[in-house]
C-alpha atoms as a PDB file:
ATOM      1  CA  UNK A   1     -12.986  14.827  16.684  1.00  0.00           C
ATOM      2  CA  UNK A   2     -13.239  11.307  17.723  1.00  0.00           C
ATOM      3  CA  UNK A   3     -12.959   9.309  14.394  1.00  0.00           C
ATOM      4  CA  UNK A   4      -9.332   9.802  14.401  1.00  0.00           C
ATOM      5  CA  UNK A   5      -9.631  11.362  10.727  1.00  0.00           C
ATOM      6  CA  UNK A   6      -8.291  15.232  10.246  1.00  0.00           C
ATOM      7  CA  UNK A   7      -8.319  16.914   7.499  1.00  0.00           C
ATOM      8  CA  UNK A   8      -7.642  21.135   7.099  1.00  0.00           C
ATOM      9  CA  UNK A   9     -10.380  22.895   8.219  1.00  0.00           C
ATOM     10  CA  UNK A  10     -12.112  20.054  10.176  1.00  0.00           C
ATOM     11  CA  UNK A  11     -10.831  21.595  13.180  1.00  0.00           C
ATOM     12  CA  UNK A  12     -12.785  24.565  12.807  1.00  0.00           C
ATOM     13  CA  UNK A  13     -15.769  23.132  11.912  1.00  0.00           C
ATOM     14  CA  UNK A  14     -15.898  23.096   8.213  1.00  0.00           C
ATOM     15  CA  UNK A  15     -17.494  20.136   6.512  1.00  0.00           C
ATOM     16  CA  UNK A  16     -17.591  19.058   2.807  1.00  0.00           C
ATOM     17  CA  UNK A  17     -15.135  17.657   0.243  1.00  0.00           C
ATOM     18  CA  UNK A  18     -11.507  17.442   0.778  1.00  0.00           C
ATOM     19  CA  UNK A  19     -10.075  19.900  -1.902  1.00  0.00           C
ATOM     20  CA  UNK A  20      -7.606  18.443  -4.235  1.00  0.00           C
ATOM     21  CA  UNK A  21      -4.638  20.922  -2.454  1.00  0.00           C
ATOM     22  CA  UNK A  22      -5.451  19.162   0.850  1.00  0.00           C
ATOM     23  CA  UNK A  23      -5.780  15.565  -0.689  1.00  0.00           C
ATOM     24  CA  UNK A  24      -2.149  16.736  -1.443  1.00  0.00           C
ATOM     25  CA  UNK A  25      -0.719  17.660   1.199  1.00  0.00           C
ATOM     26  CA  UNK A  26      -2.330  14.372   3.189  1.00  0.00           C
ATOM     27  CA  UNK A  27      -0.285  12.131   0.742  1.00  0.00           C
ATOM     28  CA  UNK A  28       2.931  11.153   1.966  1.00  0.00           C
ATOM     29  CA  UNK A  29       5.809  10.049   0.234  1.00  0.00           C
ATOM     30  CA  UNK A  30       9.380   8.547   0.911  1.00  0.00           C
ATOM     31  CA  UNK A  31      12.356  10.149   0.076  1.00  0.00           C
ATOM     32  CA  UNK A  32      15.719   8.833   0.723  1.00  0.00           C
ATOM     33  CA  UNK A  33      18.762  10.907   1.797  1.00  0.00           C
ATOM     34  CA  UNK A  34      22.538  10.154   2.386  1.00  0.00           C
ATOM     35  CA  UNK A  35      24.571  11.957   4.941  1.00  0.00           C
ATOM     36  CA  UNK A  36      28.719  12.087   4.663  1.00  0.00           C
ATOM     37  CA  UNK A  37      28.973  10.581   7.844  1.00  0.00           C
ATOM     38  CA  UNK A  38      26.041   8.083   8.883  1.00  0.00           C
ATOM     39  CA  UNK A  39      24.890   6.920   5.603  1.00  0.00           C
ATOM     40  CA  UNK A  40      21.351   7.027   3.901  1.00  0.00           C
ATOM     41  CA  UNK A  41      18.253   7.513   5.737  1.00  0.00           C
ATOM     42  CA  UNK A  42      14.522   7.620   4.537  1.00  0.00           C
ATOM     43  CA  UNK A  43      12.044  10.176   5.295  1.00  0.00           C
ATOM     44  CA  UNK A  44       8.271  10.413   5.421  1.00  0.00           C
ATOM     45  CA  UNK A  45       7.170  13.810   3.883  1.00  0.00           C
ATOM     46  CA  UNK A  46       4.096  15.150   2.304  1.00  0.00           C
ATOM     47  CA  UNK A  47       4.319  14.790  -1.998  1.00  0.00           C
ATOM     48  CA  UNK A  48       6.374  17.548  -3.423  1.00  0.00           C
ATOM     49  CA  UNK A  49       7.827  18.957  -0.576  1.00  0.00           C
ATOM     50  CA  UNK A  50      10.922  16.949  -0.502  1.00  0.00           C
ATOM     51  CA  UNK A  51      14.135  19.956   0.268  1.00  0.00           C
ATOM     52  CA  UNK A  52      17.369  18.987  -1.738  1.00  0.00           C
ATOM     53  CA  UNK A  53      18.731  18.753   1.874  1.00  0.00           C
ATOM     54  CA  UNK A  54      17.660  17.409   4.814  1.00  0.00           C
ATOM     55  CA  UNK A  55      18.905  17.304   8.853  1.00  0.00           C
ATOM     56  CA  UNK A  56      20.051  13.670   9.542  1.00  0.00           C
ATOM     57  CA  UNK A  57      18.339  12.394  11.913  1.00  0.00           C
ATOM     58  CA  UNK A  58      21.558  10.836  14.055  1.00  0.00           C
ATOM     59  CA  UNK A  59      24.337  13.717  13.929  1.00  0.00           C
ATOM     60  CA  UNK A  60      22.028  16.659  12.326  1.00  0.00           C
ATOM     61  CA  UNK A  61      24.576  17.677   9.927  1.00  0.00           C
ATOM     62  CA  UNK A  62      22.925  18.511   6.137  1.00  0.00           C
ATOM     63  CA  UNK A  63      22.088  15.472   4.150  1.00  0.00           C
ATOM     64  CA  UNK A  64      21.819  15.941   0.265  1.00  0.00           C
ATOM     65  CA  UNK A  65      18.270  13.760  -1.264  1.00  0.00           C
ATOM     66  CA  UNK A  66      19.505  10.900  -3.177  1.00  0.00           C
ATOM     67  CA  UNK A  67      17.521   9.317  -6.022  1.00  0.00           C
ATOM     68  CA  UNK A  68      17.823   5.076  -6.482  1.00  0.00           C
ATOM     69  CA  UNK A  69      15.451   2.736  -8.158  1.00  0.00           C
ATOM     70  CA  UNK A  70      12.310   1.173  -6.769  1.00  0.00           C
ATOM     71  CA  UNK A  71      12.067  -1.571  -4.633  1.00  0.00           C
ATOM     72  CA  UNK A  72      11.125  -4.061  -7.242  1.00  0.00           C
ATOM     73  CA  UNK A  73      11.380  -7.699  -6.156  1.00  0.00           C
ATOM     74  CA  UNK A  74      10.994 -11.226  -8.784  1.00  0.00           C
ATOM     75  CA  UNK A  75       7.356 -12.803  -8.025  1.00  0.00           C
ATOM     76  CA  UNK A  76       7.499 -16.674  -8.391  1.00  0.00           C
ATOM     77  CA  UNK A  77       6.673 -18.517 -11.524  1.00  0.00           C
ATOM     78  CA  UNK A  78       2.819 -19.533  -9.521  1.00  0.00           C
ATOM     79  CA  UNK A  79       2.193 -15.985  -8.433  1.00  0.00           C
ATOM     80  CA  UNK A  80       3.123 -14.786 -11.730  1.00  0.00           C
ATOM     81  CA  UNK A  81       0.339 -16.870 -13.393  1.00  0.00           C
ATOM     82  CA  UNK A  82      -2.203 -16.299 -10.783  1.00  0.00           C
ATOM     83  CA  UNK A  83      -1.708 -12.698 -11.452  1.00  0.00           C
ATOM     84  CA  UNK A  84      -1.785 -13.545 -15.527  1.00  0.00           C
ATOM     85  CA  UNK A  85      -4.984 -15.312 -14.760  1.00  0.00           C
ATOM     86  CA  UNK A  86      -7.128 -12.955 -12.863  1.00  0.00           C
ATOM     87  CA  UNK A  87      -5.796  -9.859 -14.915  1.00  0.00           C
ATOM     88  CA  UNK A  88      -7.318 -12.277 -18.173  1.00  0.00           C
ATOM     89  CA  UNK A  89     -10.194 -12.926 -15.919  1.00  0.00           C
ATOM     90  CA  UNK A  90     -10.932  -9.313 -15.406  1.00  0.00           C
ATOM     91  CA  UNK A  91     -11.675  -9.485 -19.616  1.00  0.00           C
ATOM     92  CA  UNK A  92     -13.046 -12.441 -20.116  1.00  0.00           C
ATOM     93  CA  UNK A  93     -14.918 -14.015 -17.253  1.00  0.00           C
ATOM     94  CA  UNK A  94     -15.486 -18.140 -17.335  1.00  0.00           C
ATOM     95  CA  UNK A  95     -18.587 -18.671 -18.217  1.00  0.00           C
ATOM     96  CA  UNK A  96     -20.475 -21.663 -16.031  1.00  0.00           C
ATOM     97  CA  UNK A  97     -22.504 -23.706 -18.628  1.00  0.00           C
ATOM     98  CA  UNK A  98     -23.278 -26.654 -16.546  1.00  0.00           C
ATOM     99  CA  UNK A  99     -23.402 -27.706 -13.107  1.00  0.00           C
ATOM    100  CA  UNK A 100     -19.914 -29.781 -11.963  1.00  0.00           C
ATOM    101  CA  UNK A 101     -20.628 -33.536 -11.898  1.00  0.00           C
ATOM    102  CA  UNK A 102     -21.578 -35.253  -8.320  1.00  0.00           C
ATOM    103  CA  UNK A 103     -19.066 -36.793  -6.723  1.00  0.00           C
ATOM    104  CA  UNK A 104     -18.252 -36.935  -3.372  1.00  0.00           C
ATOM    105  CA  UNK A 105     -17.834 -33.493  -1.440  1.00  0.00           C
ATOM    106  CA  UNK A 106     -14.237 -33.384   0.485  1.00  0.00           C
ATOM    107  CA  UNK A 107     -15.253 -30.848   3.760  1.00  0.00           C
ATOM    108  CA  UNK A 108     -12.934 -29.123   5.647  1.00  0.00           C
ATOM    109  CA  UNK A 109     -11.298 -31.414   8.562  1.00  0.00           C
ATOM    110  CA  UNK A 110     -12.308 -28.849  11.365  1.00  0.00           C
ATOM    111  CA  UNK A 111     -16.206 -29.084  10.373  1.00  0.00           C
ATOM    112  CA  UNK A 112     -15.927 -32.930  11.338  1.00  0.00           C
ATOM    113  CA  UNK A 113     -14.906 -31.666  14.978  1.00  0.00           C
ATOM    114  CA  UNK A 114     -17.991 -29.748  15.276  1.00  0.00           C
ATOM    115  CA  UNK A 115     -20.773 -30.420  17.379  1.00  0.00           C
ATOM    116  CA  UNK A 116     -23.657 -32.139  15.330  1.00  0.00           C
ATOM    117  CA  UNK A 117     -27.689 -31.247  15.778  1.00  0.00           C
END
């Protein structure tokens, strides 16, 4: 299979639609985990299949699965409004209603490097 994409059943040959089982089980999530002695760790595992307890990774000893809130960070006060603004644009388009006046057309500095005809 040389497009680097596997999916169960592809190996033998089967074609068609992913079922939603296998979309599934090709979804991976993070979970986090803290062991007594090393401290938390993450791990990559398919959705829903997170054990309550899990081998760390550094000394191997049973790890319990930890819940904590999201990474959530503060967007700046510019981001925040471009968001606003294409979220409003989304709605309610601009609407063009006449071409912008003539003026004087500001190119990019690189284009006056380039070789002319």
């Amino acid at each position: 299979m040389g497009s680097g994409v596997s999916w169960p059943g592809a190996r033998h040959g089967h074609s068609g639609a992913l079922t939603s089982a296998a979309i599934r089980r090709l979804q991976m999530a993070t979970y986090e985990y803290l062991c007594g002695r090393c401290g938390p760790f993450d791990v990559k595992l398919a959705i829903g299949t997170a054990p309550t307890a899990y081998g760390c990774p550094v000394c191997a000893g049973a790890a319990r699965r930890v819940y904590s809130s999201p990474g959530l960070t503060r967007t700046s006060n510019a981001v925040a409004a471009l968001h606003v603004r294409e979220e409003q644009a989304r709605e309610a388009p601009a609407v063009v209603s006449q071409l912008p006046p003539r003026g004087r057309v500001h190119p990019h500095p690189a284009l006056s490097r380039l070789p002319r005809p």
